[in-house]
PDB file of N, CA and C in Angstrom:
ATOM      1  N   UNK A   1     -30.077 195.806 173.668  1.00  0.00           N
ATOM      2  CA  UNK A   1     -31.462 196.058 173.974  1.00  0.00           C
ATOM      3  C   UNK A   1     -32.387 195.034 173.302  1.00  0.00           C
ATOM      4  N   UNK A   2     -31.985 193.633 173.124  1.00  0.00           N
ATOM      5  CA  UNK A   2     -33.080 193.105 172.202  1.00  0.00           C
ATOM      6  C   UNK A   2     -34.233 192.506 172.927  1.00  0.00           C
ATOM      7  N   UNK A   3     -33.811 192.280 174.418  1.00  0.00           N
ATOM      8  CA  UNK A   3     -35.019 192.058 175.406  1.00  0.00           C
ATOM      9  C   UNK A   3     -35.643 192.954 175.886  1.00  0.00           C
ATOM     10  N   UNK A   4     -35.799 194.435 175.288  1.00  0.00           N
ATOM     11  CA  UNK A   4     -36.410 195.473 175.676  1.00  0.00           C
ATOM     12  C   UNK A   4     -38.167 195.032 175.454  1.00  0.00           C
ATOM     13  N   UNK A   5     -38.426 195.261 175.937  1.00  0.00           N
ATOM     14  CA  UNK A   5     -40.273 194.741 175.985  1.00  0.00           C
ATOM     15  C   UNK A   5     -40.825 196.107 174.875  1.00  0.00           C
ATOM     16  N   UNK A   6     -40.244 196.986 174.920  1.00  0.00           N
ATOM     17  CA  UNK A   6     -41.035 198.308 173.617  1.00  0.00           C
ATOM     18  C   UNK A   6     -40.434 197.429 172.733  1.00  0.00           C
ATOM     19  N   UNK A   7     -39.111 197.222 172.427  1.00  0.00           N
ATOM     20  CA  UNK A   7     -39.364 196.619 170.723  1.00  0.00           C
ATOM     21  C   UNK A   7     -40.180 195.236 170.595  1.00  0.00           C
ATOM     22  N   UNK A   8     -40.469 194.467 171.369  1.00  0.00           N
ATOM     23  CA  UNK A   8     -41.156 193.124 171.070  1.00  0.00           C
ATOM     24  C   UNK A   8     -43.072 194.138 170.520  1.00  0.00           C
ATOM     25  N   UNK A   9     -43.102 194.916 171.126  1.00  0.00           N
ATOM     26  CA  UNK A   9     -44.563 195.301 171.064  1.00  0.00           C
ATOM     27  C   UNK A   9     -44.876 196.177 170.123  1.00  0.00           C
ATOM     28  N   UNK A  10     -43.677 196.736 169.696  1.00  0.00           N
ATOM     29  CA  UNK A  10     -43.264 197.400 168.547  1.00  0.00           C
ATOM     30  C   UNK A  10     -43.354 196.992 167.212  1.00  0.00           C
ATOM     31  N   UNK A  11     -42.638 195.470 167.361  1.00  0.00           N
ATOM     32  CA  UNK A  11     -42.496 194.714 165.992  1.00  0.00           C
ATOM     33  C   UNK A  11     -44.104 194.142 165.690  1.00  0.00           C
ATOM     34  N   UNK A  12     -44.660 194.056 167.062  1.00  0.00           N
ATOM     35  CA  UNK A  12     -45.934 193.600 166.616  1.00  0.00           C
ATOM     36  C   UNK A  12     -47.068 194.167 166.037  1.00  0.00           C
ATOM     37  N   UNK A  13     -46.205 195.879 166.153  1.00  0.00           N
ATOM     38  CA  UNK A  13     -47.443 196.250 164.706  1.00  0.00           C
ATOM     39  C   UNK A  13     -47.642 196.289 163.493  1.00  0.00           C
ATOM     40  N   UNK A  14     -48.706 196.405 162.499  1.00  0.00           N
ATOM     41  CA  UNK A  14     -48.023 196.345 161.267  1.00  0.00           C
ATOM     42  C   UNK A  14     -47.153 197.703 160.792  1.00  0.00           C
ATOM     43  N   UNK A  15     -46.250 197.339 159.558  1.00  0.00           N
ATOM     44  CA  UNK A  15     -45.201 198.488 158.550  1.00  0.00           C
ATOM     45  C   UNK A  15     -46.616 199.333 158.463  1.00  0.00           C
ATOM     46  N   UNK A  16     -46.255 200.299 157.803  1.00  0.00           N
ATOM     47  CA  UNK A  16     -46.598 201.340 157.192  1.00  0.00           C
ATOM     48  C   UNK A  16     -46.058 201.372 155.911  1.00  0.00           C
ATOM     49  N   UNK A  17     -46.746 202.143 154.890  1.00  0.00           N
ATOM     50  CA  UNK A  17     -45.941 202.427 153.594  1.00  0.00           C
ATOM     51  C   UNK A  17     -44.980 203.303 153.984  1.00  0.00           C
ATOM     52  N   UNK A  18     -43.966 203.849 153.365  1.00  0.00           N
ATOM     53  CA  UNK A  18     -42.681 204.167 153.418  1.00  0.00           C
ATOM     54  C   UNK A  18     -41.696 203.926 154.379  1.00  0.00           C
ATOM     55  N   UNK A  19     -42.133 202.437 155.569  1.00  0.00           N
ATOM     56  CA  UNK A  19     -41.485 202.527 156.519  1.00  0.00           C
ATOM     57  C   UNK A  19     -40.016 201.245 156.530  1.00  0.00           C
ATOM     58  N   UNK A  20     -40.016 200.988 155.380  1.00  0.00           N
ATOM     59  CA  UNK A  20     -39.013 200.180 154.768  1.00  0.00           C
ATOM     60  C   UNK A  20     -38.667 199.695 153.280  1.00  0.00           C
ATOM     61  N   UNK A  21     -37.545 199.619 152.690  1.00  0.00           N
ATOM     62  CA  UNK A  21     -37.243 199.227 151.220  1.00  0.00           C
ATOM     63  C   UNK A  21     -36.306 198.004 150.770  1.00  0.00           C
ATOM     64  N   UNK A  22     -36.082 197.715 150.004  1.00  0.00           N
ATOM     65  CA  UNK A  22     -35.436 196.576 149.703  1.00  0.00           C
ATOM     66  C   UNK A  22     -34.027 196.877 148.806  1.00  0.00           C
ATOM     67  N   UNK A  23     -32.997 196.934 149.335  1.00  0.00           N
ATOM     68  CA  UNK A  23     -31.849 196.820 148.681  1.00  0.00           C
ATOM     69  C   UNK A  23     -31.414 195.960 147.150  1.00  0.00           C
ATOM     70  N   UNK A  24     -30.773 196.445 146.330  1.00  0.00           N
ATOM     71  CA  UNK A  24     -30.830 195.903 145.067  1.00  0.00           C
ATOM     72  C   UNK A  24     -30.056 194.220 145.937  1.00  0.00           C
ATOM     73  N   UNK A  25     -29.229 194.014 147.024  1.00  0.00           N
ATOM     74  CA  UNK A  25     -29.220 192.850 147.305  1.00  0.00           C
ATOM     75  C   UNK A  25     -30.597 191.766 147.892  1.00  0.00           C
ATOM     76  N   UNK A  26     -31.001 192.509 148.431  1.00  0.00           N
ATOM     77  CA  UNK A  26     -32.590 192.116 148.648  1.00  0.00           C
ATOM     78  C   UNK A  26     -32.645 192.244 149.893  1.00  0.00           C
ATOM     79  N   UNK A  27     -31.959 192.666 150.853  1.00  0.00           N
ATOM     80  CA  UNK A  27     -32.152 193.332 152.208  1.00  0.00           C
ATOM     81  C   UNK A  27     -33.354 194.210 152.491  1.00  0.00           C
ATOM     82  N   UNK A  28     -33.896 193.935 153.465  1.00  0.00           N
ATOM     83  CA  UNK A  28     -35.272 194.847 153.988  1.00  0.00           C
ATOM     84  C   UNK A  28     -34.150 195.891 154.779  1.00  0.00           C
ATOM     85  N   UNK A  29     -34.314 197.168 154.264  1.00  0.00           N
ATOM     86  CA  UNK A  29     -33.908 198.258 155.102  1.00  0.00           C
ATOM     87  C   UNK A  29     -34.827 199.205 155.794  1.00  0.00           C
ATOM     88  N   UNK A  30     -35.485 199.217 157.231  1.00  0.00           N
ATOM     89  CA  UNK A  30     -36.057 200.390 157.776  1.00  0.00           C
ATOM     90  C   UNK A  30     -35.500 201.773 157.913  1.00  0.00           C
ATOM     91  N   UNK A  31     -36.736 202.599 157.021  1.00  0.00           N
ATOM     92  CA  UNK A  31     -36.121 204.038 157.197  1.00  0.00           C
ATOM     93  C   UNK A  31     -36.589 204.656 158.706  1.00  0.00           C
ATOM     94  N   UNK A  32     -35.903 206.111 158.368  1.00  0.00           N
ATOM     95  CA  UNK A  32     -36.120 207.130 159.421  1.00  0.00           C
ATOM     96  C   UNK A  32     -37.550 207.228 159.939  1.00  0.00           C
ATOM     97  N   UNK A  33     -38.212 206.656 158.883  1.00  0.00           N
ATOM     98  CA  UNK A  33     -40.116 207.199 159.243  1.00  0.00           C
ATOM     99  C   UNK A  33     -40.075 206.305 160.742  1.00  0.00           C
ATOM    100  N   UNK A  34     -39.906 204.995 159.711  1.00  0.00           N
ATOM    101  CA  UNK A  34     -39.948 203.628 161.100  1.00  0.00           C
ATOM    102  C   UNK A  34     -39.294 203.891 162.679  1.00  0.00           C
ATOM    103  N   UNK A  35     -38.115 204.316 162.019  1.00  0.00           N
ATOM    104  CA  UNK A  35     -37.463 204.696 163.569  1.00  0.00           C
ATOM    105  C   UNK A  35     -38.440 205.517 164.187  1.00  0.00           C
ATOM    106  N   UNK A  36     -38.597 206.984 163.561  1.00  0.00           N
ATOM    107  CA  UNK A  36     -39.175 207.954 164.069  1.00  0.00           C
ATOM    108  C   UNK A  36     -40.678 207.264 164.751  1.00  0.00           C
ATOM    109  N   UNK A  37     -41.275 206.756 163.856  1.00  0.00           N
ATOM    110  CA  UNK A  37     -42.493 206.097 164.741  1.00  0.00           C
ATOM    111  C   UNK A  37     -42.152 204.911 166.173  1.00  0.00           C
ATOM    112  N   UNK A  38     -41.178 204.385 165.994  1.00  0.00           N
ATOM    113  CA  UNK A  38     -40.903 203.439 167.009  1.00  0.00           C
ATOM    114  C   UNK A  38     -40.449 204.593 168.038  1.00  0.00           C
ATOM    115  N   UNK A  39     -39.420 205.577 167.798  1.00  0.00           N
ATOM    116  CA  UNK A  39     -39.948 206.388 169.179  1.00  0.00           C
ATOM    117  C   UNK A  39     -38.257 206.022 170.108  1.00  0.00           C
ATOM    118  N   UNK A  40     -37.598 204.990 169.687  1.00  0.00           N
ATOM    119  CA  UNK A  40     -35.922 205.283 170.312  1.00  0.00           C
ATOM    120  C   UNK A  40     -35.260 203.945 169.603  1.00  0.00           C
ATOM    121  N   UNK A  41     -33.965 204.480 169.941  1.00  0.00           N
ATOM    122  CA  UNK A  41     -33.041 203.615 169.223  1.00  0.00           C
ATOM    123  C   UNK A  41     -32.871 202.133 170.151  1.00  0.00           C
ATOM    124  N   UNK A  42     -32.753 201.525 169.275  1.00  0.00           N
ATOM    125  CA  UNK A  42     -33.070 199.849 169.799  1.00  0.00           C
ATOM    126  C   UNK A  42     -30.975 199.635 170.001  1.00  0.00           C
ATOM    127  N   UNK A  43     -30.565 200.088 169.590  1.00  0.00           N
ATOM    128  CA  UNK A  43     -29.064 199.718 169.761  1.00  0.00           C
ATOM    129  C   UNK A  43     -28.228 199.016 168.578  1.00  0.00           C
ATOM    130  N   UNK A  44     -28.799 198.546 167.437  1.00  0.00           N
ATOM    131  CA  UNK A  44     -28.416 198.293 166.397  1.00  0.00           C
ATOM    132  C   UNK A  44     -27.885 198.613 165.996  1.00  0.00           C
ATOM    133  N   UNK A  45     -27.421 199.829 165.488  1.00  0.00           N
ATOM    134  CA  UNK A  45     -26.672 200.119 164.467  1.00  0.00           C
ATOM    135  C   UNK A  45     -27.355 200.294 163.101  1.00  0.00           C
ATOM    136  N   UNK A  46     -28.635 200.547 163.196  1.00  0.00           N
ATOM    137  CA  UNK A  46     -29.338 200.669 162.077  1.00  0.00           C
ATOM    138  C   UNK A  46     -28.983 202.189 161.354  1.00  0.00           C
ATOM    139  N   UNK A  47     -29.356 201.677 159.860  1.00  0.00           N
ATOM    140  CA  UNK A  47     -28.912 202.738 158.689  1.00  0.00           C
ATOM    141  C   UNK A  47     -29.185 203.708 158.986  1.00  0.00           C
ATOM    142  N   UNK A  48     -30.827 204.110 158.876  1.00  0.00           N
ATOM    143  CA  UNK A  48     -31.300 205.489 158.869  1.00  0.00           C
ATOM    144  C   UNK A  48     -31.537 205.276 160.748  1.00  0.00           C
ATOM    145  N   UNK A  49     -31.031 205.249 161.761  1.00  0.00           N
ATOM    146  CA  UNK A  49     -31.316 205.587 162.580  1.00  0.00           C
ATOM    147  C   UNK A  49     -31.242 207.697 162.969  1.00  0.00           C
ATOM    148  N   UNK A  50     -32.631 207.763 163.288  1.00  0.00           N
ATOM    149  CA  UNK A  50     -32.143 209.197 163.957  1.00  0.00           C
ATOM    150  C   UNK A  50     -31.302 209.491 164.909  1.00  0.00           C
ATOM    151  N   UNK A  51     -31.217 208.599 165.846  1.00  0.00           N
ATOM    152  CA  UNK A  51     -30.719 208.874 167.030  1.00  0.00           C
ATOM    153  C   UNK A  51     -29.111 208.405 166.927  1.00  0.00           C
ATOM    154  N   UNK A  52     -28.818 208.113 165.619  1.00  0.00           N
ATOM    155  CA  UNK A  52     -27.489 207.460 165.534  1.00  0.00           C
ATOM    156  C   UNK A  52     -25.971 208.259 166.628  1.00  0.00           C
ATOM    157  N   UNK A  53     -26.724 209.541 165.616  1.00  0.00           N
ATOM    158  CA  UNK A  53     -25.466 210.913 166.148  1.00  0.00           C
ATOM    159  C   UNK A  53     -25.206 210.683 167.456  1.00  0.00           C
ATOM    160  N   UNK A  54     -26.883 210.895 168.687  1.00  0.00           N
ATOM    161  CA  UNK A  54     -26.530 211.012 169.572  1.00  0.00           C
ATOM    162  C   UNK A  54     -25.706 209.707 170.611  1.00  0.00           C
ATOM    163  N   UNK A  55     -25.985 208.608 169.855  1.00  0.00           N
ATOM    164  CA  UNK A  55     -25.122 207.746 170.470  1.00  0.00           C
ATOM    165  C   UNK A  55     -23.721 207.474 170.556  1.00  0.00           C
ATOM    166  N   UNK A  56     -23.411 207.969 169.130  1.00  0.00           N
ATOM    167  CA  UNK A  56     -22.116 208.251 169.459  1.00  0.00           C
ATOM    168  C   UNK A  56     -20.960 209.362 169.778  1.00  0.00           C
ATOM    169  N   UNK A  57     -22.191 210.160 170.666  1.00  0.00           N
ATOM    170  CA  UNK A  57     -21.438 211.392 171.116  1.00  0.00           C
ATOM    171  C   UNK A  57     -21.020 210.768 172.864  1.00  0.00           C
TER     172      UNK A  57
END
C-alpha cells in the first residue's frame, strides 16, 4: 500500500504529542494513538499497529 494516496496526505500532517517515541537504538517508533488517528493499516507491519490481529486472521 505505499502508493495509497490516504497515506501520502496522511504523512502530510503534523505528529501530535504521544504519537511517536524513540527507541534506546534511536528508531522513531509510531504508537497506537498515530495509527488510531490515521484511521487503517498501511500494510507494514508496524509495532503498535491496531489492526495488526485482524490482518492476520
Amino acid at each position: 500500500m505505499p502508493d495509497d494516496p490516504r497515506l501520502a496526505a496522511f504523512a502530510a500532517l503534523p505528529l501530535q504529542p504521544g504519537d511517536f517515541y524513540h527507541t534506546p537504538e534511536g528508531y522513531l517508533v509510531f504508537t497506537a494513538q498515530y495509527h488510531q488517528r490515521r484511521g487503517f493499516c498501511c500494510g507494514s507491519g508496524c509495532r503498535h499497529c491496531p489492526w495488526k490481529k485482524e490482518k492476520q486472521a
